[in-house]
PDB file of N, CA and C in Angstrom:
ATOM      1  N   UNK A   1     -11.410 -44.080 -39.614  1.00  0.00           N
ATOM      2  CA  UNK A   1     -11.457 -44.017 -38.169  1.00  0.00           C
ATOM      3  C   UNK A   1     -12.865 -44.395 -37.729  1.00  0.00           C
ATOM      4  N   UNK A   2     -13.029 -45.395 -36.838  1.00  0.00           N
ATOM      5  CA  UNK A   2     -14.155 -45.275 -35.998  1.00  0.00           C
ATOM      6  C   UNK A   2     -14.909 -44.215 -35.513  1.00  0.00           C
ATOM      7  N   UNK A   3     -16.159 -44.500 -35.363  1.00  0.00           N
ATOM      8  CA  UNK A   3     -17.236 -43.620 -34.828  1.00  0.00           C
ATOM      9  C   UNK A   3     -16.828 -43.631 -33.533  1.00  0.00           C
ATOM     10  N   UNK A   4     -16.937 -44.367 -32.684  1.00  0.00           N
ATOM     11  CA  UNK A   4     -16.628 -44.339 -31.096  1.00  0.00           C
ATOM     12  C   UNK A   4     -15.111 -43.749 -31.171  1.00  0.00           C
ATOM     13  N   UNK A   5     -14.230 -44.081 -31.684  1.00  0.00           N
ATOM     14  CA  UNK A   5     -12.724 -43.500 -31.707  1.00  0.00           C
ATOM     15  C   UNK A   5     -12.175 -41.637 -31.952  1.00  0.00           C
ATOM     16  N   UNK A   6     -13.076 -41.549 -32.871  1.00  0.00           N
ATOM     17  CA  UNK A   6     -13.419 -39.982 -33.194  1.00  0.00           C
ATOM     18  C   UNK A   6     -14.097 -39.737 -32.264  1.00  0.00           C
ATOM     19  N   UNK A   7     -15.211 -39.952 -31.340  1.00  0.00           N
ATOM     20  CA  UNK A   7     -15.849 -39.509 -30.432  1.00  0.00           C
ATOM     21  C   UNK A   7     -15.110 -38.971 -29.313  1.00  0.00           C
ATOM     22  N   UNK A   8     -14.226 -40.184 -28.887  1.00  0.00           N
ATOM     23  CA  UNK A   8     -12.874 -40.162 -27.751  1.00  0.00           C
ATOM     24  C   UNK A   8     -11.997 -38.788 -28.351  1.00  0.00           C
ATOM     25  N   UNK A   9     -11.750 -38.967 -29.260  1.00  0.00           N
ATOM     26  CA  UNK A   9     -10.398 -37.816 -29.789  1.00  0.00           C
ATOM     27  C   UNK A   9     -11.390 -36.036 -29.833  1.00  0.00           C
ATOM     28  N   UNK A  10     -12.422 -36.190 -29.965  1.00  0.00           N
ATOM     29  CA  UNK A  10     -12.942 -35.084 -29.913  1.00  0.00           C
ATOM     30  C   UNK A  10     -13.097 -34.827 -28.658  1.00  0.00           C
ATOM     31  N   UNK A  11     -13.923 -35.505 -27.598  1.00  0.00           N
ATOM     32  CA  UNK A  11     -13.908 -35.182 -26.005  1.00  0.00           C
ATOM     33  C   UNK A  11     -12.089 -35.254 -25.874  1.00  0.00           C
ATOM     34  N   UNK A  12     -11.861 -35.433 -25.924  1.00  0.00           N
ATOM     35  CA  UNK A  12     -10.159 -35.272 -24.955  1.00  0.00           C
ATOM     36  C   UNK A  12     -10.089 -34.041 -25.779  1.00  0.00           C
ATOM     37  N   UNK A  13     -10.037 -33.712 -26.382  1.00  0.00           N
ATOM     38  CA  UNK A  13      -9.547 -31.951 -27.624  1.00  0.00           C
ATOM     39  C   UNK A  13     -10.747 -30.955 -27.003  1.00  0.00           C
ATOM     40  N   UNK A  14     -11.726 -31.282 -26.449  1.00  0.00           N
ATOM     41  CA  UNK A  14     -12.526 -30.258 -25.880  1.00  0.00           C
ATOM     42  C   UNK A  14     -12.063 -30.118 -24.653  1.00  0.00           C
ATOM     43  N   UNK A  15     -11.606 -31.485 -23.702  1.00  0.00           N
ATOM     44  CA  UNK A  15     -11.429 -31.050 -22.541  1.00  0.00           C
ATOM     45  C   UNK A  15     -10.125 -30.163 -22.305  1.00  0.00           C
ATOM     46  N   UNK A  16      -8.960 -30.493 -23.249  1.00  0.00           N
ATOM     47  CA  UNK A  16      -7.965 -29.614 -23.443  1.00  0.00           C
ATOM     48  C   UNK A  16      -8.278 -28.136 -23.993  1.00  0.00           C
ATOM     49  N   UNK A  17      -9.466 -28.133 -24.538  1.00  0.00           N
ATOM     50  CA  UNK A  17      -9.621 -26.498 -25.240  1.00  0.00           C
ATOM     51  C   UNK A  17     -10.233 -26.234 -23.780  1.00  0.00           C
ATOM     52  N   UNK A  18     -11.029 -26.766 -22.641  1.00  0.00           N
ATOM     53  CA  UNK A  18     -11.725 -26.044 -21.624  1.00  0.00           C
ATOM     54  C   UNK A  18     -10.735 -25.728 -20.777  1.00  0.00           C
ATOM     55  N   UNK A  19      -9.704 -26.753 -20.667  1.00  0.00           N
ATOM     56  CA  UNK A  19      -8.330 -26.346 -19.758  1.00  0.00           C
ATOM     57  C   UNK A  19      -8.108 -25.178 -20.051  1.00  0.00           C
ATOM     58  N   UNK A  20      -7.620 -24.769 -20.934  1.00  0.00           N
ATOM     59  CA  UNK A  20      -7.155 -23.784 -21.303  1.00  0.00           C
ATOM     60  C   UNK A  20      -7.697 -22.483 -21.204  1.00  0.00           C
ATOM     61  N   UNK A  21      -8.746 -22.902 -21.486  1.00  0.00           N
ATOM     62  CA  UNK A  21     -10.159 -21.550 -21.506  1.00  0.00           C
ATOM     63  C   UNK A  21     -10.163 -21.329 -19.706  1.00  0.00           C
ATOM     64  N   UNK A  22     -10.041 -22.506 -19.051  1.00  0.00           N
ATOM     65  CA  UNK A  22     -10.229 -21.934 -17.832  1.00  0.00           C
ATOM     66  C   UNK A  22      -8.856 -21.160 -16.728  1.00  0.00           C
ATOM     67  N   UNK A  23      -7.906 -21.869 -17.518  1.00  0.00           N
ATOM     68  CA  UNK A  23      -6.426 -21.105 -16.639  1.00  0.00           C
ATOM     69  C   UNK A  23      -6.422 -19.403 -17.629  1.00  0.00           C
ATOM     70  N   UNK A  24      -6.944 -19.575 -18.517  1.00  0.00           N
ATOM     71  CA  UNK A  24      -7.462 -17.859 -19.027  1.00  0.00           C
ATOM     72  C   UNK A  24      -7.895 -17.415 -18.132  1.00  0.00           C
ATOM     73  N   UNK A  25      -8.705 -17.906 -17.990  1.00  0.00           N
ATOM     74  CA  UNK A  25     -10.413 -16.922 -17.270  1.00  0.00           C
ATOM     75  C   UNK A  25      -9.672 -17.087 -15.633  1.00  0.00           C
ATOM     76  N   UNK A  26      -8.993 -17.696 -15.080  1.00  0.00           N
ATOM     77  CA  UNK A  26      -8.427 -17.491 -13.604  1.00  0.00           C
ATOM     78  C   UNK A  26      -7.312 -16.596 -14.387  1.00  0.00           C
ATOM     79  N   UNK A  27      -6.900 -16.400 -14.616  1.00  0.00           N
ATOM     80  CA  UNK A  27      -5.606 -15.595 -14.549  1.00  0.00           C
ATOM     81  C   UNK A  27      -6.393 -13.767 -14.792  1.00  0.00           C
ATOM     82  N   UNK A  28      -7.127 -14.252 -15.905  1.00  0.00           N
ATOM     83  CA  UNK A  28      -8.213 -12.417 -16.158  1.00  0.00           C
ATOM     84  C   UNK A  28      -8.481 -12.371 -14.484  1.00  0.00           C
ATOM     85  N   UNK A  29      -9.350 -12.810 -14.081  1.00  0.00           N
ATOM     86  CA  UNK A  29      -9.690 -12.518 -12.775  1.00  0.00           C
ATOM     87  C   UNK A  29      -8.739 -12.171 -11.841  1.00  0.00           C
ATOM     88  N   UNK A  30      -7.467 -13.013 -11.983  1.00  0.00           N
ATOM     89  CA  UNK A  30      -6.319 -12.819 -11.092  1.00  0.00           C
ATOM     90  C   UNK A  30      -6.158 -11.023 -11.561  1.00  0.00           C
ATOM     91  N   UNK A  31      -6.020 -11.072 -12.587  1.00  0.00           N
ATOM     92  CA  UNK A  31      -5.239  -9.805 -13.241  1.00  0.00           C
ATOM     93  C   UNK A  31      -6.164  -8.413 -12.875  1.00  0.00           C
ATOM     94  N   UNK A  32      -7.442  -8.826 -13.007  1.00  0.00           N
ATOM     95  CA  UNK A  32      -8.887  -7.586 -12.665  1.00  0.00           C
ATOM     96  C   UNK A  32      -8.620  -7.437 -11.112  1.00  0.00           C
ATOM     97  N   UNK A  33      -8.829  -8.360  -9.908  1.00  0.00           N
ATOM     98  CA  UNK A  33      -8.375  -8.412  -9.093  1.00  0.00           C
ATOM     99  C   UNK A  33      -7.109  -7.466  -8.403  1.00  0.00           C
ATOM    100  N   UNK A  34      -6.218  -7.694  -8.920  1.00  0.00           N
ATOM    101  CA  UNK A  34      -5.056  -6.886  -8.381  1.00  0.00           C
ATOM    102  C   UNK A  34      -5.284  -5.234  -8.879  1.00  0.00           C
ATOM    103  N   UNK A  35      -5.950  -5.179 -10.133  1.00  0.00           N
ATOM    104  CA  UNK A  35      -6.250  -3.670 -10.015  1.00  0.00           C
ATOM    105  C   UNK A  35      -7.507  -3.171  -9.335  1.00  0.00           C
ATOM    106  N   UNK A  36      -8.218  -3.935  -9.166  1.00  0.00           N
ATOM    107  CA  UNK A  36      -8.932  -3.120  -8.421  1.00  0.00           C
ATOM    108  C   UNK A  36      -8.731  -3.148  -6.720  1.00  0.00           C
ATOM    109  N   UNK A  37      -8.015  -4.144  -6.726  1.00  0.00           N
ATOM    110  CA  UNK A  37      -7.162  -3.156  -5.118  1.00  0.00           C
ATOM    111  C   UNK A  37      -6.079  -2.609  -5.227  1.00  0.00           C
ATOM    112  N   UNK A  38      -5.422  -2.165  -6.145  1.00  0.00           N
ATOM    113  CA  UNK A  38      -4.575  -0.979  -6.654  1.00  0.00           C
ATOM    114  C   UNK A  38      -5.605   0.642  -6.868  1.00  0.00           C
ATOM    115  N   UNK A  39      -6.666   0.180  -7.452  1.00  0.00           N
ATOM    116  CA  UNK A  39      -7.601   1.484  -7.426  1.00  0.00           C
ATOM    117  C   UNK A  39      -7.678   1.684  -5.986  1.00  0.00           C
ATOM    118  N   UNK A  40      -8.531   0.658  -5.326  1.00  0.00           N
ATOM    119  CA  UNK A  40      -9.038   0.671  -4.268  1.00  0.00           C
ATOM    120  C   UNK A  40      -8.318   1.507  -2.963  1.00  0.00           C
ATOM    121  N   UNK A  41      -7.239   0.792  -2.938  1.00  0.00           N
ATOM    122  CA  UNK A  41      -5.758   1.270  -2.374  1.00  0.00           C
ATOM    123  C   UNK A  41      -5.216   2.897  -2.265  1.00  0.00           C
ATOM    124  N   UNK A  42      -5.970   3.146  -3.572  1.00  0.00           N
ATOM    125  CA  UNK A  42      -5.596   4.749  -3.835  1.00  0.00           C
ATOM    126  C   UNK A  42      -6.187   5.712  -3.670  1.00  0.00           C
ATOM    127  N   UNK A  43      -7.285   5.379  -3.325  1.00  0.00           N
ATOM    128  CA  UNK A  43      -8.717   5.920  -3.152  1.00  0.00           C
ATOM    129  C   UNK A  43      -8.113   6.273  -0.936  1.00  0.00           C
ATOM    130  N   UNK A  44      -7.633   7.906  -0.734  1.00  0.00           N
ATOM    131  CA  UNK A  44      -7.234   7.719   0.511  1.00  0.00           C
ATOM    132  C   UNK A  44      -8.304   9.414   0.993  1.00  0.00           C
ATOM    133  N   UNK A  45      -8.117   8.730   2.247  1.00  0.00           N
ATOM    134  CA  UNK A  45      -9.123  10.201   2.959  1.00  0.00           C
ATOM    135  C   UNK A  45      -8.038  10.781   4.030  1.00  0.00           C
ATOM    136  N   UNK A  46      -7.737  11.830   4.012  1.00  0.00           N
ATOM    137  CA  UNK A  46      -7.129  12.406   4.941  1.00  0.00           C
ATOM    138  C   UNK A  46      -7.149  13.193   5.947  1.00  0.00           C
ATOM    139  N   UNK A  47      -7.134  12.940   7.194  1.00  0.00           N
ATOM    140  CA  UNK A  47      -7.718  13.327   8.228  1.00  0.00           C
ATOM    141  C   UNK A  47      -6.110  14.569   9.121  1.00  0.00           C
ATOM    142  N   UNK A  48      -6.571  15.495   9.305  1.00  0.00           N
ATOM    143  CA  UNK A  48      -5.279  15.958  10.708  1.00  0.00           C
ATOM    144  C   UNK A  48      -5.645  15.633  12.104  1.00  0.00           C
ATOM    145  N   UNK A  49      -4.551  14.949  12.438  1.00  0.00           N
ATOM    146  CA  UNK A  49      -4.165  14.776  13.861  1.00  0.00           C
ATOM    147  C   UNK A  49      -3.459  15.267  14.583  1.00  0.00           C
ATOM    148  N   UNK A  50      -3.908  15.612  15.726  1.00  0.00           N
ATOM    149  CA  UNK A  50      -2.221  16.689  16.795  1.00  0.00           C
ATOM    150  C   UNK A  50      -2.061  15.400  17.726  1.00  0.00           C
ATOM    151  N   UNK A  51      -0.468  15.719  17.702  1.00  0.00           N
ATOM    152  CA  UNK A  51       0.504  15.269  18.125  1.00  0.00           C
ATOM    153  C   UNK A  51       1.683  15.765  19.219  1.00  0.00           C
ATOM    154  N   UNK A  52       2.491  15.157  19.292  1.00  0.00           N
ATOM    155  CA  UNK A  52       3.323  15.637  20.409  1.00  0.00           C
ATOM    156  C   UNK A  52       5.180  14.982  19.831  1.00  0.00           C
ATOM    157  N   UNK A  53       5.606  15.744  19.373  1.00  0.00           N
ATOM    158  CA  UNK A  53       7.030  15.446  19.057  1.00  0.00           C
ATOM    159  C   UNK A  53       8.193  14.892  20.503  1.00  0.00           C
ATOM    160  N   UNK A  54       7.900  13.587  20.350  1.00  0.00           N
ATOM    161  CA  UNK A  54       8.522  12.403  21.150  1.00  0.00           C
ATOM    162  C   UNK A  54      10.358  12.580  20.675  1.00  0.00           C
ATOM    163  N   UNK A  55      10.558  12.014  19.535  1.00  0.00           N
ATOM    164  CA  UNK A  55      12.367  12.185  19.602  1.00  0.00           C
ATOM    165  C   UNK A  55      12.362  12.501  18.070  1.00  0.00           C
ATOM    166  N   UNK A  56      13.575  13.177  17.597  1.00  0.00           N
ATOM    167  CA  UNK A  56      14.015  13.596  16.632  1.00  0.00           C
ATOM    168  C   UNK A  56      15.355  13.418  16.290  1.00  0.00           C
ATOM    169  N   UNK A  57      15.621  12.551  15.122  1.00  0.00           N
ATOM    170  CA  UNK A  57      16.740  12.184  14.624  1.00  0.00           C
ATOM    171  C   UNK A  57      17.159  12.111  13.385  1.00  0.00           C
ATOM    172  N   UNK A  58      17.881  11.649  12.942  1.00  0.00           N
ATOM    173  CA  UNK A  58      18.393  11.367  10.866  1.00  0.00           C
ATOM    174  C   UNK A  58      17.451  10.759  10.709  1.00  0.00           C
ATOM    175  N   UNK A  59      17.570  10.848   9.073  1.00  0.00           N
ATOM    176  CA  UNK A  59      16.887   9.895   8.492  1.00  0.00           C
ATOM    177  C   UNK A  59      17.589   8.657   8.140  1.00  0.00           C
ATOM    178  N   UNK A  60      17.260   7.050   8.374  1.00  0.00           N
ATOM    179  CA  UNK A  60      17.878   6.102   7.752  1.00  0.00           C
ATOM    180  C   UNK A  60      17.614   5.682   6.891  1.00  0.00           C
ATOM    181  N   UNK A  61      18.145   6.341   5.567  1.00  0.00           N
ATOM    182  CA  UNK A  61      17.382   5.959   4.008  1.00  0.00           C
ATOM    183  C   UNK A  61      19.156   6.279   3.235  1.00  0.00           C
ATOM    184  N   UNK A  62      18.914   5.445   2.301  1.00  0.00           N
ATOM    185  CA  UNK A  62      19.977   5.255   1.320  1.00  0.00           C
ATOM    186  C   UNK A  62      20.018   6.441   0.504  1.00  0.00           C
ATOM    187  N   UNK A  63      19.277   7.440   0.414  1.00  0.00           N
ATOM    188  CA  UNK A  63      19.007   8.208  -0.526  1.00  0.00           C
ATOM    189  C   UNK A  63      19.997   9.819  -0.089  1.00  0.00           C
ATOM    190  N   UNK A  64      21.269   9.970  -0.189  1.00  0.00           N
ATOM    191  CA  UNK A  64      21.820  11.078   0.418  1.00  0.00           C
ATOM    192  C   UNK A  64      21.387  12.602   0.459  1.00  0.00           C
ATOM    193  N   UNK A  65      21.044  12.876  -0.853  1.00  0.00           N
ATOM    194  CA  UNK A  65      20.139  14.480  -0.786  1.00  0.00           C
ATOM    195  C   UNK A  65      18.869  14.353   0.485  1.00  0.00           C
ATOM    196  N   UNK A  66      18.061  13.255   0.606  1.00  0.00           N
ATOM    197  CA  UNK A  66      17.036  13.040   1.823  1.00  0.00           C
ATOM    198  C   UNK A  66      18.038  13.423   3.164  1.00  0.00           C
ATOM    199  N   UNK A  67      18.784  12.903   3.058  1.00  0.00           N
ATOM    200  CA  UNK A  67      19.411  12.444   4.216  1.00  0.00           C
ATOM    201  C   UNK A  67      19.907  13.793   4.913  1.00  0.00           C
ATOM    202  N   UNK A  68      20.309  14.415   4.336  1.00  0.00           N
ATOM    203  CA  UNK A  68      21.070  16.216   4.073  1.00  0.00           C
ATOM    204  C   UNK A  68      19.623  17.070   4.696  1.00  0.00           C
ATOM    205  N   UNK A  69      18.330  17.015   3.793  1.00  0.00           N
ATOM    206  CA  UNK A  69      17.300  17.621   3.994  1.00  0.00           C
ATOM    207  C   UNK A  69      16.525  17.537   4.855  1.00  0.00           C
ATOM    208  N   UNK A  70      16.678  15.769   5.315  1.00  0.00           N
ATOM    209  CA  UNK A  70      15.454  15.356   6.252  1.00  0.00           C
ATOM    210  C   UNK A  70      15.652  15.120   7.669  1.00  0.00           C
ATOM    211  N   UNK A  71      14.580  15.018   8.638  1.00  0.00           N
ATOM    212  CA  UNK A  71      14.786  14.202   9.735  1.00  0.00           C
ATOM    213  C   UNK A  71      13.874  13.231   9.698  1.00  0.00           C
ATOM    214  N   UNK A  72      14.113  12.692  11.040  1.00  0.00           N
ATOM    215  CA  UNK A  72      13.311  11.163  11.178  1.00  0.00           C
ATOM    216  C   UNK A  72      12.438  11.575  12.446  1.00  0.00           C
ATOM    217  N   UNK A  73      11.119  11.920  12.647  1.00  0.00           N
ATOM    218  CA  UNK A  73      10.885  12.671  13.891  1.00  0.00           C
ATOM    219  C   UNK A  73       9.664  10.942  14.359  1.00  0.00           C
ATOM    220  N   UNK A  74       9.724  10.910  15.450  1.00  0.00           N
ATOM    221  CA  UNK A  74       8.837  10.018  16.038  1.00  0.00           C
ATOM    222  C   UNK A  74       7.742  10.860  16.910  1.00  0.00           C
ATOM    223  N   UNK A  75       6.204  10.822  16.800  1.00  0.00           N
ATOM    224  CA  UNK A  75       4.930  11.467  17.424  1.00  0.00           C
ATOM    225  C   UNK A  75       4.521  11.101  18.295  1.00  0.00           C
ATOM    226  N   UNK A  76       3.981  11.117  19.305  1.00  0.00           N
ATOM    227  CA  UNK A  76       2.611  10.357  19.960  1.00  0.00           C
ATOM    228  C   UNK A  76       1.451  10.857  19.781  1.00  0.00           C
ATOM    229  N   UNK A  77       0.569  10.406  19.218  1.00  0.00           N
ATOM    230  CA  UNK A  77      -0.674  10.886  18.797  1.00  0.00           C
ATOM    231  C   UNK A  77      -1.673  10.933  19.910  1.00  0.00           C
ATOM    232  N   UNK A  78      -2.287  12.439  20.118  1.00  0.00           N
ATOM    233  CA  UNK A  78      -2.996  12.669  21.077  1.00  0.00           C
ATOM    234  C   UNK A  78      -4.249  11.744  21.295  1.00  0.00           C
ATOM    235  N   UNK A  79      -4.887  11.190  20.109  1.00  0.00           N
ATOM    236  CA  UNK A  79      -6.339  10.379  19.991  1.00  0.00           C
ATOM    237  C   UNK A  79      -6.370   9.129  20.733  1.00  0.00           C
ATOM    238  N   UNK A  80      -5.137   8.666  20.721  1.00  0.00           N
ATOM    239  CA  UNK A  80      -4.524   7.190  21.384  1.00  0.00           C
ATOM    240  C   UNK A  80      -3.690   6.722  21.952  1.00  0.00           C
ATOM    241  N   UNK A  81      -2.792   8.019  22.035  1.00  0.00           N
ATOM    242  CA  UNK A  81      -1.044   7.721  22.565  1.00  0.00           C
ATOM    243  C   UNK A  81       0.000   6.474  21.512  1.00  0.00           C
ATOM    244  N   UNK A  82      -0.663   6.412  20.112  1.00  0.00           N
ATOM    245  CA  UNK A  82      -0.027   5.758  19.604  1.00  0.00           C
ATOM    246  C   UNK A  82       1.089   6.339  19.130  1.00  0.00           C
ATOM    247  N   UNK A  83       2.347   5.749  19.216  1.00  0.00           N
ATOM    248  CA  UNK A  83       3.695   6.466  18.395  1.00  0.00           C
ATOM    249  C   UNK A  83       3.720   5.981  17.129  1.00  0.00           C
ATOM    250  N   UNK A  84       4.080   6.951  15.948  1.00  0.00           N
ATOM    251  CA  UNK A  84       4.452   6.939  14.602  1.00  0.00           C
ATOM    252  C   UNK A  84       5.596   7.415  14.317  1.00  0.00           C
ATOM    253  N   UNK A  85       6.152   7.491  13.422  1.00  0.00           N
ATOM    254  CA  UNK A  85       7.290   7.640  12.433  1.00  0.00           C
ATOM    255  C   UNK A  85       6.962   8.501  11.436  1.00  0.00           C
ATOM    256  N   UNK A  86       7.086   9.875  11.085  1.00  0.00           N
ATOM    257  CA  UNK A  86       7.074  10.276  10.051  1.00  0.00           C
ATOM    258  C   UNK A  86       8.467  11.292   9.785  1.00  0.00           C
ATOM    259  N   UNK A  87       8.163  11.554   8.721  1.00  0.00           N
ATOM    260  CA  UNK A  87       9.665  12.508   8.030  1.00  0.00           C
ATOM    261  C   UNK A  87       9.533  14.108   7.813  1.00  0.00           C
ATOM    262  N   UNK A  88       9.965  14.533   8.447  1.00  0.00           N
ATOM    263  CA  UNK A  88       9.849  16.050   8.193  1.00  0.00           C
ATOM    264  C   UNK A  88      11.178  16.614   7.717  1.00  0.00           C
ATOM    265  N   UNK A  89      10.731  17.973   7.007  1.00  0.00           N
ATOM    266  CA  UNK A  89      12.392  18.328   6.454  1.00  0.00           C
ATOM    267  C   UNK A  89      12.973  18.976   7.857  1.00  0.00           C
ATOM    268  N   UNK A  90      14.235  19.247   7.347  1.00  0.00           N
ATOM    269  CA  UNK A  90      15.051  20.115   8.646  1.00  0.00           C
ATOM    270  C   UNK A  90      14.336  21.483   8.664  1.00  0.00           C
ATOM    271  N   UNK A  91      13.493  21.926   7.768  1.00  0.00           N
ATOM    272  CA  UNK A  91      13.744  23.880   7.573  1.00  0.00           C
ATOM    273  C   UNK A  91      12.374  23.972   8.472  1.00  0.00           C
ATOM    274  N   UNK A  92      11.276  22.532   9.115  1.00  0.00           N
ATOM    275  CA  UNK A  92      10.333  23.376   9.807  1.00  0.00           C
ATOM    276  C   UNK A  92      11.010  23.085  11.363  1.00  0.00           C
ATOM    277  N   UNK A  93      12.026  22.820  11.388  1.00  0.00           N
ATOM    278  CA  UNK A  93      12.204  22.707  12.760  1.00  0.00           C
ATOM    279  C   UNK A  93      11.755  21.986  14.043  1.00  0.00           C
ATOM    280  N   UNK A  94      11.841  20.936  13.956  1.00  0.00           N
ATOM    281  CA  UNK A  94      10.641  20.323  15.117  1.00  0.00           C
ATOM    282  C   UNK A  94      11.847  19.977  16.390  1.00  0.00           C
ATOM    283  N   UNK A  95      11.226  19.814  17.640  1.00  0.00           N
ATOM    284  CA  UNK A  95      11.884  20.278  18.770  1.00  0.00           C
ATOM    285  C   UNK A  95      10.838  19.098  19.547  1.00  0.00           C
ATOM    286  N   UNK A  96      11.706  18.235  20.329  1.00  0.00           N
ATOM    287  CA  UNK A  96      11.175  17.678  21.269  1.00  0.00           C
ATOM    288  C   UNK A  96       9.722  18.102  22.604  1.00  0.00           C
ATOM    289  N   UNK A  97       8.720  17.549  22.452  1.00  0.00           N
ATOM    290  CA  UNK A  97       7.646  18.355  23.047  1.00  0.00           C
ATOM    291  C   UNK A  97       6.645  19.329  22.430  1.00  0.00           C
ATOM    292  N   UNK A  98       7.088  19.645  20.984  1.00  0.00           N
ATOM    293  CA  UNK A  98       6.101  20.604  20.257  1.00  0.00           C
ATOM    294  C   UNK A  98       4.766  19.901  20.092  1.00  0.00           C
ATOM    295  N   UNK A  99       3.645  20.701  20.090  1.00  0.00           N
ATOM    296  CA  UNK A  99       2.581  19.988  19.637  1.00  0.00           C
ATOM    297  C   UNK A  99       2.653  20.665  18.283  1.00  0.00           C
ATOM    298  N   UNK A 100       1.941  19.263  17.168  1.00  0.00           N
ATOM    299  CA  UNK A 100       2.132  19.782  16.229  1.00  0.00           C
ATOM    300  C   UNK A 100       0.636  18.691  15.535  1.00  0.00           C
ATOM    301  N   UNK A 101       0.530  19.229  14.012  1.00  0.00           N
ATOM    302  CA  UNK A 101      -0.717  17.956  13.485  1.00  0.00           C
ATOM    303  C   UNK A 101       0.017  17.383  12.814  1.00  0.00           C
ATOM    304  N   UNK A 102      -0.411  16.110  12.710  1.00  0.00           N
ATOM    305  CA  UNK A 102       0.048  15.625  11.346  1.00  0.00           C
ATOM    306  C   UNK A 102      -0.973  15.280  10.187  1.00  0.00           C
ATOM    307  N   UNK A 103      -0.668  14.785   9.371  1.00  0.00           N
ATOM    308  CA  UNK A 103      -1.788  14.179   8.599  1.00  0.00           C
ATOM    309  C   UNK A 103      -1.833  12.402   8.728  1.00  0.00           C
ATOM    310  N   UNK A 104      -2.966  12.171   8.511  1.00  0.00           N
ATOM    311  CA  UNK A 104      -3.273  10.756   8.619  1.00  0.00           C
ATOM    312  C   UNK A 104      -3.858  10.544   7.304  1.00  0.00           C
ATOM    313  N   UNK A 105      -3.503   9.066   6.558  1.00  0.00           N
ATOM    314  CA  UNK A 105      -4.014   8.937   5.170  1.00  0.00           C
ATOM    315  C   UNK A 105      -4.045   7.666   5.368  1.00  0.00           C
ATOM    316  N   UNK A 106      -5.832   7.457   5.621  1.00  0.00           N
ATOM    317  CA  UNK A 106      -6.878   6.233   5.529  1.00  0.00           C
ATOM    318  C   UNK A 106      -6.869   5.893   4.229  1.00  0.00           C
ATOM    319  N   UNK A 107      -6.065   4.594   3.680  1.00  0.00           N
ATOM    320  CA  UNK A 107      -6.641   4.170   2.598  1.00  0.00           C
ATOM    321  C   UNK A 107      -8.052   3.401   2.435  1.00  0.00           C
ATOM    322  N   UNK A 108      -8.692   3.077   1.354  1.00  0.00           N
ATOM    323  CA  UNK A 108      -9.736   2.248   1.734  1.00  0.00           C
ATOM    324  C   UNK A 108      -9.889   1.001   1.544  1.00  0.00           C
ATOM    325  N   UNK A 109      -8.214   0.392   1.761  1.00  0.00           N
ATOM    326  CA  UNK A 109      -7.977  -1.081   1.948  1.00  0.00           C
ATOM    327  C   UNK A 109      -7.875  -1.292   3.391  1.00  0.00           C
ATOM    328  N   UNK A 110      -7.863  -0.066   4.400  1.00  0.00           N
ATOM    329  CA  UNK A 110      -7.974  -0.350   5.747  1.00  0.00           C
ATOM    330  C   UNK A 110      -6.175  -0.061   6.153  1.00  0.00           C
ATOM    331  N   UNK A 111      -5.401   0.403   5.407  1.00  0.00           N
ATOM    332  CA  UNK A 111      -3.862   0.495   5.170  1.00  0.00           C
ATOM    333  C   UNK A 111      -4.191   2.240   5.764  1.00  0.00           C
ATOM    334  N   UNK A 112      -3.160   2.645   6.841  1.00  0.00           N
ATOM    335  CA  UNK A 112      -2.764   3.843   7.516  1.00  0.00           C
ATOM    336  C   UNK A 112      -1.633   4.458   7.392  1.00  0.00           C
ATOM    337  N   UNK A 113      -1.298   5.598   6.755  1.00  0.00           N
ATOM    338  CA  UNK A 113       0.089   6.182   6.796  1.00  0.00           C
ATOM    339  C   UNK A 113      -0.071   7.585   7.599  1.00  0.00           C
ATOM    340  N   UNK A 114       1.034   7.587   7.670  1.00  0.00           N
ATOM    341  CA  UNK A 114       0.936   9.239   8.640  1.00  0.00           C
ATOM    342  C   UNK A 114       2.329   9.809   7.781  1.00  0.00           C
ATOM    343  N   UNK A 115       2.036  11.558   7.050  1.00  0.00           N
ATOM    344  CA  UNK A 115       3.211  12.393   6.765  1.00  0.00           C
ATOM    345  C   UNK A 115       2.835  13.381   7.720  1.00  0.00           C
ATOM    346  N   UNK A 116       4.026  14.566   7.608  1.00  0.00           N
ATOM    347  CA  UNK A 116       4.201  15.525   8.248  1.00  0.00           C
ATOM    348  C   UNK A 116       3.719  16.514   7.965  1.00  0.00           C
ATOM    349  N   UNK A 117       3.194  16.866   6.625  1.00  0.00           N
ATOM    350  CA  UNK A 117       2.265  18.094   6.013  1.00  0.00           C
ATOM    351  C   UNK A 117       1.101  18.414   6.804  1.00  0.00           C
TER     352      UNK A 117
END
């Protein structure tokens, strides 16, 4: 084999070994990436808020024991008048007009949930 010919066959076999090396090294990153906004994500601060019990109804979930146990209560939150959705069981009783708190859970992806605890 030629000197210049072996030269060619070695650069094309490196640039294929760097291909490769580099859809690695994006995919690690892809992969580090998604957990650390899975950590990130989980990492939540929880604040209580009072509220004002707006309407109270079922729950619409596929899950029948929930369905038996739970309601579907809608809030308006005193801080903003924003309405939420959270789930409370039937046994604390909530009644149109109660003030009540809820909890608020700031993740630290900037993601907001509100339960009833």
């Amino acid at each position: 084999m030629r000197e210049e010919t072996r030269r060619k066959l070695e650069r094309a076999l490196w640039l294929e070994r760097l291909k490769k090396i580099g859809i690695g090294a994006v995919a690690l990153v892809a992969i580090g990436a998604y957990f650390v906004y899975e950590d990130y994500d989980a990492r939540i601060d929880n604040v209580r808020v009072p509220a004002t019990v707006m309407a109270v109804g079922p729950l619409n979930i596929k899950n029948t024991q929930l369905v038996e146990e739970g309601l579907s209560v809608e809030v308006a939150l005193d801080n903003g008048g924003r309405r939420v959705s959270v789930m409370a069981m039937k046994k604390t009783d909530p009644h149109v007009g109660d003030h009540i708190e809820i909890t608020e859970h700031r993740h630290h992806t900037g993601r907001v949930t509100y339960s009833w605890k």
